[in-house]
PDB file of N, CA and C in Angstrom:
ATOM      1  N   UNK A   1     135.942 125.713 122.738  1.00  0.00           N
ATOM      2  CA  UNK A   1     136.641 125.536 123.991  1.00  0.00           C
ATOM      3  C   UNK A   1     136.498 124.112 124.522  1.00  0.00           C
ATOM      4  N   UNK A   2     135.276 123.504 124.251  1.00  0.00           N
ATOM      5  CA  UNK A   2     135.018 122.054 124.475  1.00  0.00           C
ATOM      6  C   UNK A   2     136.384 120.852 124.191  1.00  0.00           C
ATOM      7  N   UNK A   3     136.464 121.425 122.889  1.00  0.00           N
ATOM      8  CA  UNK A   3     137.662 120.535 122.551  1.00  0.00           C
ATOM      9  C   UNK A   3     138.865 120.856 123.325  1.00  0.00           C
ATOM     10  N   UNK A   4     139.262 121.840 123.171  1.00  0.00           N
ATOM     11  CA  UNK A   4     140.730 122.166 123.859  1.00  0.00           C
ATOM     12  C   UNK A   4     140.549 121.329 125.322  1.00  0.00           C
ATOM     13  N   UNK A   5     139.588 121.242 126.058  1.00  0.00           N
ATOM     14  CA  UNK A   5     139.643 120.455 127.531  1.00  0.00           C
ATOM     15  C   UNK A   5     139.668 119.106 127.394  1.00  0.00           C
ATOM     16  N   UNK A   6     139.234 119.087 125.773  1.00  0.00           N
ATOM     17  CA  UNK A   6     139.406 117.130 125.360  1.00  0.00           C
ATOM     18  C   UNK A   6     140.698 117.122 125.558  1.00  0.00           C
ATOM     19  N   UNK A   7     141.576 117.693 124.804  1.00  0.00           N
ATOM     20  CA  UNK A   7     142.751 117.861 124.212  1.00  0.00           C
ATOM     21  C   UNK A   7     144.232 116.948 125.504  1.00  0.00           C
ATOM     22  N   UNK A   8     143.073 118.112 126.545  1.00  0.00           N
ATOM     23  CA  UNK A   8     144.508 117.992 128.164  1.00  0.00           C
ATOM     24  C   UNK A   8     144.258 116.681 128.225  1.00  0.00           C
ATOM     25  N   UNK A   9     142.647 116.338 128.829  1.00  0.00           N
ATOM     26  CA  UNK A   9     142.812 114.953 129.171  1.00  0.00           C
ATOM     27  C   UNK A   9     142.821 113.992 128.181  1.00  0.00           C
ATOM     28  N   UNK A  10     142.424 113.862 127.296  1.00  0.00           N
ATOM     29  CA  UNK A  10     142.724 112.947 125.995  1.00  0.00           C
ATOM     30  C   UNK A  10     144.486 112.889 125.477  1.00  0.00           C
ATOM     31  N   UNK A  11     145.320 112.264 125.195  1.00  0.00           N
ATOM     32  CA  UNK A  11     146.534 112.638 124.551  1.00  0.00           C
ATOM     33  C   UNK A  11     146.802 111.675 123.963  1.00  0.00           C
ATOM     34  N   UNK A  12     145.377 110.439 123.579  1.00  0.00           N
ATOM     35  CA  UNK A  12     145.933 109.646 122.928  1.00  0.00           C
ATOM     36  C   UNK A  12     146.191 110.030 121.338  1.00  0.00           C
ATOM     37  N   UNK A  13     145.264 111.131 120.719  1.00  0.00           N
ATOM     38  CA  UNK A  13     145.502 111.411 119.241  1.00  0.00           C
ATOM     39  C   UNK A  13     145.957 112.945 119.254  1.00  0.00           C
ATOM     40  N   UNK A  14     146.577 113.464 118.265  1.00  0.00           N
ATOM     41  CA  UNK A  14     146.786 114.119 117.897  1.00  0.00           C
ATOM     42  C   UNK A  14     145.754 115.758 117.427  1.00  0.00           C
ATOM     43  N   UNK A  15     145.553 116.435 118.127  1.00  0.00           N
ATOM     44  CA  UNK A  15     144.452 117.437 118.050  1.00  0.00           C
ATOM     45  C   UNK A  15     144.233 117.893 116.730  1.00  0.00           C
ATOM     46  N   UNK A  16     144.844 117.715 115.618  1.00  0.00           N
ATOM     47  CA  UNK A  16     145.215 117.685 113.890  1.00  0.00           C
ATOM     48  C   UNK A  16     143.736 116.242 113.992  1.00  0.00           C
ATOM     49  N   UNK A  17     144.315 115.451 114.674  1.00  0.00           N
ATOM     50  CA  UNK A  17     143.053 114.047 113.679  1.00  0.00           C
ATOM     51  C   UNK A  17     141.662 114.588 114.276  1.00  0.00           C
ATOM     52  N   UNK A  18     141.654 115.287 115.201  1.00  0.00           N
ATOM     53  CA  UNK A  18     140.256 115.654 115.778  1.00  0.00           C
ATOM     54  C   UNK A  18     139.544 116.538 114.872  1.00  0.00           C
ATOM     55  N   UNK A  19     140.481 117.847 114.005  1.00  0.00           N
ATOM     56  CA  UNK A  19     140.399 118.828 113.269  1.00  0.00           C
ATOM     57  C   UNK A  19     139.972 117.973 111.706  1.00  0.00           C
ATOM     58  N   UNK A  20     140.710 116.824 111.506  1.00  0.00           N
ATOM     59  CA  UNK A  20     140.562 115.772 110.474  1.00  0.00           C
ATOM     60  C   UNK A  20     139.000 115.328 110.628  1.00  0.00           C
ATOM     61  N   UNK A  21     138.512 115.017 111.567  1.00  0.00           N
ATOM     62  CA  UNK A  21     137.017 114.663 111.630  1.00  0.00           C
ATOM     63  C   UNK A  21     136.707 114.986 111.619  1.00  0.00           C
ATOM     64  N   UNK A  22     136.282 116.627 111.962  1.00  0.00           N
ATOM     65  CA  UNK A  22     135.253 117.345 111.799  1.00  0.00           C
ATOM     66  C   UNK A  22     135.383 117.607 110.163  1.00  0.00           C
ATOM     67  N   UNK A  23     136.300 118.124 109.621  1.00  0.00           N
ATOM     68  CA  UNK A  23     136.516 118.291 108.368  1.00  0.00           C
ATOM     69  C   UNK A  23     136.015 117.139 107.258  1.00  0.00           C
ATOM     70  N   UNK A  24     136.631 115.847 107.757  1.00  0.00           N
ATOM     71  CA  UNK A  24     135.869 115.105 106.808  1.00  0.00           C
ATOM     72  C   UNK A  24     134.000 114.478 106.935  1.00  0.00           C
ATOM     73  N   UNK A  25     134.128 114.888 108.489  1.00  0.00           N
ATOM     74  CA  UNK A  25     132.058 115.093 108.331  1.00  0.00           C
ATOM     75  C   UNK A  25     131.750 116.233 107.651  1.00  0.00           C
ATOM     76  N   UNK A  26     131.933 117.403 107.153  1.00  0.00           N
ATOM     77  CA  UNK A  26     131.658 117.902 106.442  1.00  0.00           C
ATOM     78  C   UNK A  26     131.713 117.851 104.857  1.00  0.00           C
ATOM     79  N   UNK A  27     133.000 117.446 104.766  1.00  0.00           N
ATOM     80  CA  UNK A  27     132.914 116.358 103.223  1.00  0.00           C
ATOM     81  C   UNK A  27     132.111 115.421 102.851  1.00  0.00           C
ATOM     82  N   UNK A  28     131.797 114.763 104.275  1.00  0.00           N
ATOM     83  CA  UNK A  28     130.408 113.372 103.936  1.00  0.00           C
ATOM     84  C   UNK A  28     129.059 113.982 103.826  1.00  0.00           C
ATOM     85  N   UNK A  29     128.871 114.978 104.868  1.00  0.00           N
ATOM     86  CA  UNK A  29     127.486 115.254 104.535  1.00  0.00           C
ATOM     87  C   UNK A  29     127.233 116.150 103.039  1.00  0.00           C
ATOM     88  N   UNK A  30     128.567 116.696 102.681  1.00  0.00           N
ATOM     89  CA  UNK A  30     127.969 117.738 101.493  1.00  0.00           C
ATOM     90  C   UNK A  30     128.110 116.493 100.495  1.00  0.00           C
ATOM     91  N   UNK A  31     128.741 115.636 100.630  1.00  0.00           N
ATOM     92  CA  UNK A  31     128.559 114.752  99.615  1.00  0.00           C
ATOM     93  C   UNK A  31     127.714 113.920  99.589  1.00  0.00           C
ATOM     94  N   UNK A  32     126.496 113.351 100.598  1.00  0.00           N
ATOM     95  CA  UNK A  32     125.691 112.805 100.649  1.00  0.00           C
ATOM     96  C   UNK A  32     124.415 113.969 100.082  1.00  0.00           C
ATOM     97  N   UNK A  33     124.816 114.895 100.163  1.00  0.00           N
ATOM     98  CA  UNK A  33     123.729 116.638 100.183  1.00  0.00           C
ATOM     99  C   UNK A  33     122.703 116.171 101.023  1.00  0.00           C
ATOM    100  N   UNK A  34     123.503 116.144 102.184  1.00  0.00           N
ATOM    101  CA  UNK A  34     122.351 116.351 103.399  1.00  0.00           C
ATOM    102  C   UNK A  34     122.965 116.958 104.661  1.00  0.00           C
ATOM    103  N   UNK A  35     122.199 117.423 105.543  1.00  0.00           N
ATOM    104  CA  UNK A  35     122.542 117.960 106.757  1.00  0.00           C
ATOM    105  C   UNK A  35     122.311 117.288 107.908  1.00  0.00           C
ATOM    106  N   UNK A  36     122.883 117.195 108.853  1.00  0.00           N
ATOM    107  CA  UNK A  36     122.675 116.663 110.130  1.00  0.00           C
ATOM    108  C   UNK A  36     123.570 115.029 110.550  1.00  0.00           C
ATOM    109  N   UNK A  37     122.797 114.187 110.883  1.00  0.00           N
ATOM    110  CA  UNK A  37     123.177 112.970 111.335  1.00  0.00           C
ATOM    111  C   UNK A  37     123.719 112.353 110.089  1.00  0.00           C
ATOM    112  N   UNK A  38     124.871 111.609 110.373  1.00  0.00           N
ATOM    113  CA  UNK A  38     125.708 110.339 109.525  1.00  0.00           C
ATOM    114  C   UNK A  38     126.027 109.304 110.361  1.00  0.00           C
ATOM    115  N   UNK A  39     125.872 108.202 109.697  1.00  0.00           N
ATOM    116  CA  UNK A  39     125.762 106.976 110.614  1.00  0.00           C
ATOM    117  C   UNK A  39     127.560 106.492 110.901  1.00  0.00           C
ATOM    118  N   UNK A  40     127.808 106.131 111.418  1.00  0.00           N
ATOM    119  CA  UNK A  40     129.543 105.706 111.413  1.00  0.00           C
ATOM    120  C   UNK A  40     130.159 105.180 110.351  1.00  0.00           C
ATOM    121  N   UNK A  41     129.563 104.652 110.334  1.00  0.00           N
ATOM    122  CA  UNK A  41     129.782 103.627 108.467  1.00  0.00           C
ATOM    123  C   UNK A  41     129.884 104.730 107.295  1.00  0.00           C
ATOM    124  N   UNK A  42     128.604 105.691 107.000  1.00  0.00           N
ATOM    125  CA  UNK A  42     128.672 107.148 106.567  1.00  0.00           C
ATOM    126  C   UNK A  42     129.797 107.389 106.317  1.00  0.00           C
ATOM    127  N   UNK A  43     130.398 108.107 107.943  1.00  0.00           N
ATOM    128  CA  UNK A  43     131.533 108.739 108.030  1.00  0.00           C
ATOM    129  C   UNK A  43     132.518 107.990 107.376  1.00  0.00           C
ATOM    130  N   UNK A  44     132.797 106.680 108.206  1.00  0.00           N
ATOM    131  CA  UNK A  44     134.043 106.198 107.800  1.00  0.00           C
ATOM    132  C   UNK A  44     134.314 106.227 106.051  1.00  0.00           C
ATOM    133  N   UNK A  45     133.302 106.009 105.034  1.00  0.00           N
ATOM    134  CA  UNK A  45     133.383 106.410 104.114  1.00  0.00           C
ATOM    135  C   UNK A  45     133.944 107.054 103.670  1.00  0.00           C
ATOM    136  N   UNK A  46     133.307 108.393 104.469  1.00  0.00           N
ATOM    137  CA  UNK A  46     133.667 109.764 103.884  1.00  0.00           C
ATOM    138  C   UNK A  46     135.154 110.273 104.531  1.00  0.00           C
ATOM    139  N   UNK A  47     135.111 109.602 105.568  1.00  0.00           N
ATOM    140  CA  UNK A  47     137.105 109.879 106.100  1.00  0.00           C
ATOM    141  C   UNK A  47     137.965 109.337 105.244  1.00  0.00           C
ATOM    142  N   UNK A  48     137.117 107.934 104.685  1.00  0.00           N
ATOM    143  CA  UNK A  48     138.582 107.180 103.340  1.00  0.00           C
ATOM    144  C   UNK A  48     138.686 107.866 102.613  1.00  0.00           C
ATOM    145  N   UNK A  49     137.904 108.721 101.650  1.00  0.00           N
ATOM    146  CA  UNK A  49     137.532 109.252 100.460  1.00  0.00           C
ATOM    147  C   UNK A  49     137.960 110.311 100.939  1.00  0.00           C
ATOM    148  N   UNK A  50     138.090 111.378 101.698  1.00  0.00           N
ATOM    149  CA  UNK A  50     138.592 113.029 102.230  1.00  0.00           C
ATOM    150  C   UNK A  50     139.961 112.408 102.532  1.00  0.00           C
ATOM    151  N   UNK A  51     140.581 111.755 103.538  1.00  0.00           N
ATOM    152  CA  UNK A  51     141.966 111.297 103.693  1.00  0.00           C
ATOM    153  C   UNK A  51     143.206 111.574 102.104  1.00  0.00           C
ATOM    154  N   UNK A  52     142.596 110.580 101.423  1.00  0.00           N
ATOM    155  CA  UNK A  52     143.100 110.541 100.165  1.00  0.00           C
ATOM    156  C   UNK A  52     142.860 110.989  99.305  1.00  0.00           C
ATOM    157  N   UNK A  53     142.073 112.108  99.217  1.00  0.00           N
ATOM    158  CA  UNK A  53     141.716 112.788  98.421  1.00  0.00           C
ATOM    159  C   UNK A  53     142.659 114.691  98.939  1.00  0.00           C
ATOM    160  N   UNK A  54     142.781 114.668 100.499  1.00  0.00           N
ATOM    161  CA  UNK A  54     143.941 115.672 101.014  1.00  0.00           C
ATOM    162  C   UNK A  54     145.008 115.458 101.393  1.00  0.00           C
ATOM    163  N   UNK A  55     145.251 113.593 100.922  1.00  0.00           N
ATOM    164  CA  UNK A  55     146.994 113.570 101.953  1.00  0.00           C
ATOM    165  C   UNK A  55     147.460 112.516 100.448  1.00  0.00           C
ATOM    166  N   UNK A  56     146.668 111.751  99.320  1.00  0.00           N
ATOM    167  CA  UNK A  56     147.094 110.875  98.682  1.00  0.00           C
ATOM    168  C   UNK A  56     147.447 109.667  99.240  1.00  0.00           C
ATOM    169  N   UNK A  57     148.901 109.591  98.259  1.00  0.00           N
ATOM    170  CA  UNK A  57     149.701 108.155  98.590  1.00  0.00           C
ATOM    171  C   UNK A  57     150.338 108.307 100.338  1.00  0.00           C
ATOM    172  N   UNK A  58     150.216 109.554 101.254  1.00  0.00           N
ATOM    173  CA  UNK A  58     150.592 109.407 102.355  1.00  0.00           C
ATOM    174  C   UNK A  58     149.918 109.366 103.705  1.00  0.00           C
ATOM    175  N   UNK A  59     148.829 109.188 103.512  1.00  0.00           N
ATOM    176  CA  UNK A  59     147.137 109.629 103.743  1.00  0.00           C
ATOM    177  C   UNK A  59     147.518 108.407 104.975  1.00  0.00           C
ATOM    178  N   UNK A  60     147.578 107.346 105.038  1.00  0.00           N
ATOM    179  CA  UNK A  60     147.744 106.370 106.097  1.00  0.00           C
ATOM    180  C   UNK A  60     148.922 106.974 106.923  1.00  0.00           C
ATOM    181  N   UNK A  61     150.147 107.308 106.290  1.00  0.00           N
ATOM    182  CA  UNK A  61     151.423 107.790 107.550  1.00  0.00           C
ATOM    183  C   UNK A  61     151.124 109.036 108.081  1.00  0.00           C
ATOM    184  N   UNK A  62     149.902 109.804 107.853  1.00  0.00           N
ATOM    185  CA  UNK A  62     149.588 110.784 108.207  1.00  0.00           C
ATOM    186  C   UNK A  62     148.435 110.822 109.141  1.00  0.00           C
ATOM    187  N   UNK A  63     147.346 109.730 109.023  1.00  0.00           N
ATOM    188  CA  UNK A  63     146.542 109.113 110.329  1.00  0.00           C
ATOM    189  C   UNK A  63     147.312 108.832 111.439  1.00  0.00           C
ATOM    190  N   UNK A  64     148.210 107.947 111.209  1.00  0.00           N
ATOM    191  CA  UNK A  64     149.461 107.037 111.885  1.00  0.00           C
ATOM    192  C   UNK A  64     150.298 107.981 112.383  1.00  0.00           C
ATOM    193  N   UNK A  65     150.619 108.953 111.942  1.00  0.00           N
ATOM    194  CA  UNK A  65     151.612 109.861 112.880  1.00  0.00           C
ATOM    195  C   UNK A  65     150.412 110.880 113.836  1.00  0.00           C
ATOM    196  N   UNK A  66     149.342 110.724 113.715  1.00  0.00           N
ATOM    197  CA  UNK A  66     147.805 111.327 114.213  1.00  0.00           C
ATOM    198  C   UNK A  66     147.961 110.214 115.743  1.00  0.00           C
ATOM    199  N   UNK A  67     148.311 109.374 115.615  1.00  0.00           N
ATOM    200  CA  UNK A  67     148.007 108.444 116.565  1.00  0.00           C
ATOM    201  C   UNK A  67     146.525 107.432 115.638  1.00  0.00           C
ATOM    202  N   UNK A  68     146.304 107.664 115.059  1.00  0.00           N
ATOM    203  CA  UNK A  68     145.219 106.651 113.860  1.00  0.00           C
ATOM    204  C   UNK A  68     145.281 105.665 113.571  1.00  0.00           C
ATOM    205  N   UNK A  69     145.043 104.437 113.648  1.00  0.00           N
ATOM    206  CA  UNK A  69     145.776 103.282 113.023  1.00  0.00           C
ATOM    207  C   UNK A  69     144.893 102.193 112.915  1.00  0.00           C
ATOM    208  N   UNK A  70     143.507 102.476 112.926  1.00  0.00           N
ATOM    209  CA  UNK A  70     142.266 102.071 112.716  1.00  0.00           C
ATOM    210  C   UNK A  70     141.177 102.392 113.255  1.00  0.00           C
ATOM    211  N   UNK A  71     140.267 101.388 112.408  1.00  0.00           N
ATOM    212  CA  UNK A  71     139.304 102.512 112.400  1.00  0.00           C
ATOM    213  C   UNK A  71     138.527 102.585 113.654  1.00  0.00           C
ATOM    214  N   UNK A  72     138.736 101.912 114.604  1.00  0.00           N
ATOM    215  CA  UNK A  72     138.380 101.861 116.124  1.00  0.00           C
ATOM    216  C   UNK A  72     138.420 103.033 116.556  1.00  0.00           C
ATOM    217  N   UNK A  73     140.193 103.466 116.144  1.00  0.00           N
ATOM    218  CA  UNK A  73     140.640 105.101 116.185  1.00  0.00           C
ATOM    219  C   UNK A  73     139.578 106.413 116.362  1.00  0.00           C
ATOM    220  N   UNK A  74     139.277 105.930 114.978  1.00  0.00           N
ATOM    221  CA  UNK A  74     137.962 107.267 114.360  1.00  0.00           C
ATOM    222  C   UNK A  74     136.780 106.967 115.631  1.00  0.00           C
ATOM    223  N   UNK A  75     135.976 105.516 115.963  1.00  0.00           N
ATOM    224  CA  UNK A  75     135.547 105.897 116.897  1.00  0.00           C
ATOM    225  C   UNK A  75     135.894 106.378 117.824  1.00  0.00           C
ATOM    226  N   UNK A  76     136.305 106.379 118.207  1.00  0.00           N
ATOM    227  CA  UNK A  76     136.865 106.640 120.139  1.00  0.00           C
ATOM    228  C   UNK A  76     136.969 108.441 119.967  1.00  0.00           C
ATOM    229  N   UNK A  77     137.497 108.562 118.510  1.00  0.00           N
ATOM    230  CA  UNK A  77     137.660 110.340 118.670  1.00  0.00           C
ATOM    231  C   UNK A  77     135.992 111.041 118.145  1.00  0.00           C
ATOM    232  N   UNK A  78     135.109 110.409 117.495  1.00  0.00           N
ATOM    233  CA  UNK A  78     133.855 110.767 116.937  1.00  0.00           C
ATOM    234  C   UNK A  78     132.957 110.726 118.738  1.00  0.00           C
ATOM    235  N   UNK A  79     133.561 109.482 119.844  1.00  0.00           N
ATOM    236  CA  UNK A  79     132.746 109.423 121.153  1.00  0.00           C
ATOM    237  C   UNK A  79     133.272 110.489 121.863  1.00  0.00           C
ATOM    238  N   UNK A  80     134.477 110.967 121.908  1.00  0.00           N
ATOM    239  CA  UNK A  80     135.221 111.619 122.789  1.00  0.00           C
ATOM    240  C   UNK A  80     134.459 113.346 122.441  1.00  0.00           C
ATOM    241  N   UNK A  81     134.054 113.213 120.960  1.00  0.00           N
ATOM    242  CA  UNK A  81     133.428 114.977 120.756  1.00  0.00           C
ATOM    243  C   UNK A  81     132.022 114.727 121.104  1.00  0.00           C
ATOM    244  N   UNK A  82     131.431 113.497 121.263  1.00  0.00           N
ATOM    245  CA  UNK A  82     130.511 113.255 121.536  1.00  0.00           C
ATOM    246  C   UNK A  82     129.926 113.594 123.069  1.00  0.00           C
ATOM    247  N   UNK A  83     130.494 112.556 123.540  1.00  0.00           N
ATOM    248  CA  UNK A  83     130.888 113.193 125.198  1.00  0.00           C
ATOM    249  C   UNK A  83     131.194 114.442 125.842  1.00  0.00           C
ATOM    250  N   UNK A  84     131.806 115.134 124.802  1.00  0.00           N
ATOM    251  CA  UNK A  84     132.176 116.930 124.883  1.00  0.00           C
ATOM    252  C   UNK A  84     131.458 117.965 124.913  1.00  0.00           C
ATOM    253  N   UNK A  85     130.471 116.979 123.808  1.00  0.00           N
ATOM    254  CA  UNK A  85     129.340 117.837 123.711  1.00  0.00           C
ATOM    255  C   UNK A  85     129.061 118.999 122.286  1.00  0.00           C
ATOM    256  N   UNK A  86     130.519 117.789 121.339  1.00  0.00           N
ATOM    257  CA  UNK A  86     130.598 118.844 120.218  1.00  0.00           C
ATOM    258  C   UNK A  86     129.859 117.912 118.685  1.00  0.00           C
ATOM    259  N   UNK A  87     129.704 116.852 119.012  1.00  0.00           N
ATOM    260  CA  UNK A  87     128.698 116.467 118.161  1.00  0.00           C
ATOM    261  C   UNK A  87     127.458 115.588 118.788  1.00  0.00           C
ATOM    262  N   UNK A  88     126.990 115.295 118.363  1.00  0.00           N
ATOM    263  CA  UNK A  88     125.545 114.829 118.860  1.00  0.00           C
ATOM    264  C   UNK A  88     125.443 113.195 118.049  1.00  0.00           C
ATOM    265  N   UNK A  89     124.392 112.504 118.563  1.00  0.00           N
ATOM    266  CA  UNK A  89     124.151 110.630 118.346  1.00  0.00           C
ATOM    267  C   UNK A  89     123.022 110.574 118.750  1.00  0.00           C
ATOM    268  N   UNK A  90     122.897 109.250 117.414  1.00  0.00           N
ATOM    269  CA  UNK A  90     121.210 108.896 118.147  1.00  0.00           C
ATOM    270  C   UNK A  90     121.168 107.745 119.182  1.00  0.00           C
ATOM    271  N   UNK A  91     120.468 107.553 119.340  1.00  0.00           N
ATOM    272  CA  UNK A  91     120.376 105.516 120.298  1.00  0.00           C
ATOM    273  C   UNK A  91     121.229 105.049 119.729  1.00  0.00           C
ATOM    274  N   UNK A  92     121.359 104.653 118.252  1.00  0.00           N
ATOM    275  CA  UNK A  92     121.795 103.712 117.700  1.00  0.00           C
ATOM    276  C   UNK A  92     122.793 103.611 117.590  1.00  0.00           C
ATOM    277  N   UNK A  93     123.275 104.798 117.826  1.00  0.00           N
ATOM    278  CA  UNK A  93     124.822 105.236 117.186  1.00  0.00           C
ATOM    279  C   UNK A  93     125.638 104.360 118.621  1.00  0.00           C
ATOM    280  N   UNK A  94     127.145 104.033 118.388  1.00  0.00           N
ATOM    281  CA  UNK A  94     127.862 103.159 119.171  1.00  0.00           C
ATOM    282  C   UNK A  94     129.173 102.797 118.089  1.00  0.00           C
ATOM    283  N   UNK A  95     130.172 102.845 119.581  1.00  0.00           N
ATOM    284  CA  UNK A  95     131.449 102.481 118.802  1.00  0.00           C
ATOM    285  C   UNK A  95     131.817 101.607 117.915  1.00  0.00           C
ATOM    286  N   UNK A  96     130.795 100.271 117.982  1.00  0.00           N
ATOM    287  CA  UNK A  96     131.167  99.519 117.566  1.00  0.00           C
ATOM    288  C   UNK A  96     130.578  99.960 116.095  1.00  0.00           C
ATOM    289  N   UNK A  97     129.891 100.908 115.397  1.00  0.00           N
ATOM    290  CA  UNK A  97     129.779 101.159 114.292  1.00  0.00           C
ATOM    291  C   UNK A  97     131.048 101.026 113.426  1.00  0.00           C
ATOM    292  N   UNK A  98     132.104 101.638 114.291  1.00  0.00           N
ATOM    293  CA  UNK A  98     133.878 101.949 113.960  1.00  0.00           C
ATOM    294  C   UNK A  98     134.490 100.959 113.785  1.00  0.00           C
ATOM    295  N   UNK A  99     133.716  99.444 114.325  1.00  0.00           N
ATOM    296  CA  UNK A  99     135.047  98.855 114.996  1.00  0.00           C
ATOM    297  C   UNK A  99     135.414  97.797 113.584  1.00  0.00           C
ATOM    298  N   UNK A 100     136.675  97.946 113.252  1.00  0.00           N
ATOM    299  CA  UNK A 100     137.633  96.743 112.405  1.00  0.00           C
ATOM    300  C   UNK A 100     136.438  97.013 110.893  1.00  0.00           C
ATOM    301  N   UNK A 101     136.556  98.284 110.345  1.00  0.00           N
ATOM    302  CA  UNK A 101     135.341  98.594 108.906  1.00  0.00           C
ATOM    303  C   UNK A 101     136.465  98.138 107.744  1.00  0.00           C
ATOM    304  N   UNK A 102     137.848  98.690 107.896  1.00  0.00           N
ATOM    305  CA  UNK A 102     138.472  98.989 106.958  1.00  0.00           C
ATOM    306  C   UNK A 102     139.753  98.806 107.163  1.00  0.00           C
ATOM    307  N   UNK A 103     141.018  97.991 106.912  1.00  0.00           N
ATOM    308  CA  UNK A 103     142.071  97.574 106.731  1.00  0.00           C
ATOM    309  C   UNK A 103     143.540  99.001 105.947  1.00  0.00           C
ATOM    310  N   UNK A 104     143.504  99.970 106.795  1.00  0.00           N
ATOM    311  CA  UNK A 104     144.229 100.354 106.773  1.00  0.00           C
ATOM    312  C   UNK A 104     145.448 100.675 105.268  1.00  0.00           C
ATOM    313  N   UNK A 105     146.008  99.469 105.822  1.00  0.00           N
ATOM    314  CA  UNK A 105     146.756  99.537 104.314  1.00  0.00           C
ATOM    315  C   UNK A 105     146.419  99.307 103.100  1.00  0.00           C
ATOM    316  N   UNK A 106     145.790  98.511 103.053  1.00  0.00           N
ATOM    317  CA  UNK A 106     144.701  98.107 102.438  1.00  0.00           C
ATOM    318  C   UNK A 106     143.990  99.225 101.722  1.00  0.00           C
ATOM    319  N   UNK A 107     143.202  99.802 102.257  1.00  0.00           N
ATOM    320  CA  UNK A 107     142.596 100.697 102.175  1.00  0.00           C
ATOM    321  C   UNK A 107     143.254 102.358 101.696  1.00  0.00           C
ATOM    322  N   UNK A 108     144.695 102.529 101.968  1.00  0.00           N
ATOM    323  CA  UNK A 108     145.132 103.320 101.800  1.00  0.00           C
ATOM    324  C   UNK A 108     146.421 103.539 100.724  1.00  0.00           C
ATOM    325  N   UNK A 109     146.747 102.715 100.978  1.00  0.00           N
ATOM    326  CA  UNK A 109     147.839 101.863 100.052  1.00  0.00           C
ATOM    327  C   UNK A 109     147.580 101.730  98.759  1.00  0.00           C
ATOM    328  N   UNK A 110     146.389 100.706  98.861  1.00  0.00           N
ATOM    329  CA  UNK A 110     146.229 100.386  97.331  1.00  0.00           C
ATOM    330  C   UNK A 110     145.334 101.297  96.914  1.00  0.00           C
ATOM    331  N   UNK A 111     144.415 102.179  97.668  1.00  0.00           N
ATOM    332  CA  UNK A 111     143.338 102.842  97.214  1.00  0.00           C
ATOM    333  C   UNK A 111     143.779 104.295  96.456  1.00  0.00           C
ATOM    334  N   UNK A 112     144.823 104.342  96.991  1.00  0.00           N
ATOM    335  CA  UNK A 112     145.174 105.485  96.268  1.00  0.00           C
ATOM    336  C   UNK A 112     145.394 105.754  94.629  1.00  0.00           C
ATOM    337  N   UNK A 113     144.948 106.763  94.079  1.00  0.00           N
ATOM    338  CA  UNK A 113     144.859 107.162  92.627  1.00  0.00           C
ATOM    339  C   UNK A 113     145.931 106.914  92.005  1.00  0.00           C
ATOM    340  N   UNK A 114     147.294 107.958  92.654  1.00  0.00           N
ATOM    341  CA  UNK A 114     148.604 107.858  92.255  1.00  0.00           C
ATOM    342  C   UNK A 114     149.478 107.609  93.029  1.00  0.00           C
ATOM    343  N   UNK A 115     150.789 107.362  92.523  1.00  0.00           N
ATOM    344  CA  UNK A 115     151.511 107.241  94.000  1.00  0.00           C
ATOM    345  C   UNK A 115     153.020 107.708  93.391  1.00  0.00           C
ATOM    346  N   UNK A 116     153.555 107.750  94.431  1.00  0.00           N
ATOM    347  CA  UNK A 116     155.281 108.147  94.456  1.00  0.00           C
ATOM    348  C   UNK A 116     155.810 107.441  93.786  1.00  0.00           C
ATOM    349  N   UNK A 117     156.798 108.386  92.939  1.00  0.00           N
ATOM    350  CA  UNK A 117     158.022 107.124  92.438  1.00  0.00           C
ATOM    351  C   UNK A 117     159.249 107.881  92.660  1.00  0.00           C
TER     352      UNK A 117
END
């Protein structure tokens, strides 16, 4: 229920990219095989690697139609569940973990395995 009250007052992303983060922290931690805390950097990892690994060659127009469009993005929605009260941080943790990690196209574009023809 936490989230859904993000949802009203938040409208900058798409309630799909919120569902996207929790999902791909669970991809990072089983892929790290550990439980609990991931550092932002962690995550962002594990959001490149889950993104394109469930959306491919469209994995960026699908952040981007999320309202996503860097990785600032991912913070602000990792503080906003934070603030909610639906995930938890240590001291250290801070937006600026998020801020400018990964180049988008870059990152999505070329990173991809296969692509459309």
């Amino acid at each position: 229920m936490a989230l859904l009250s993000v949802f009203d007052k938040d409208k900058r992303y798409d309630p799909e990219a919120y569902s996207f983060v929790m999902s791909a922290l669970g991809f990072t931690t089983k892929k790290l095989e550990r439980k609990g805390h991931v550092s932002g950097g962690e995550l962002l990892e594990g959001i490149r690697e889950y993104a394109l690994e469930e959306f491919g060659p469209m994995a960026r127009l699908v952040l981007e139609h999320w309202g996503v469009k860097k990785t600032d993005d991912f913070g602000e929605i990792v503080f906003v569940m934070i603030n909610a009260g639906i995930l938890g941080k240590t001291e250290k943790d801070t937006k600026k973990d998020f801020a400018d990690r990964f180049d988008f196209k870059n990152t999505f574009d070329k990173g991809c395995r296969y692509t459309i023809h």
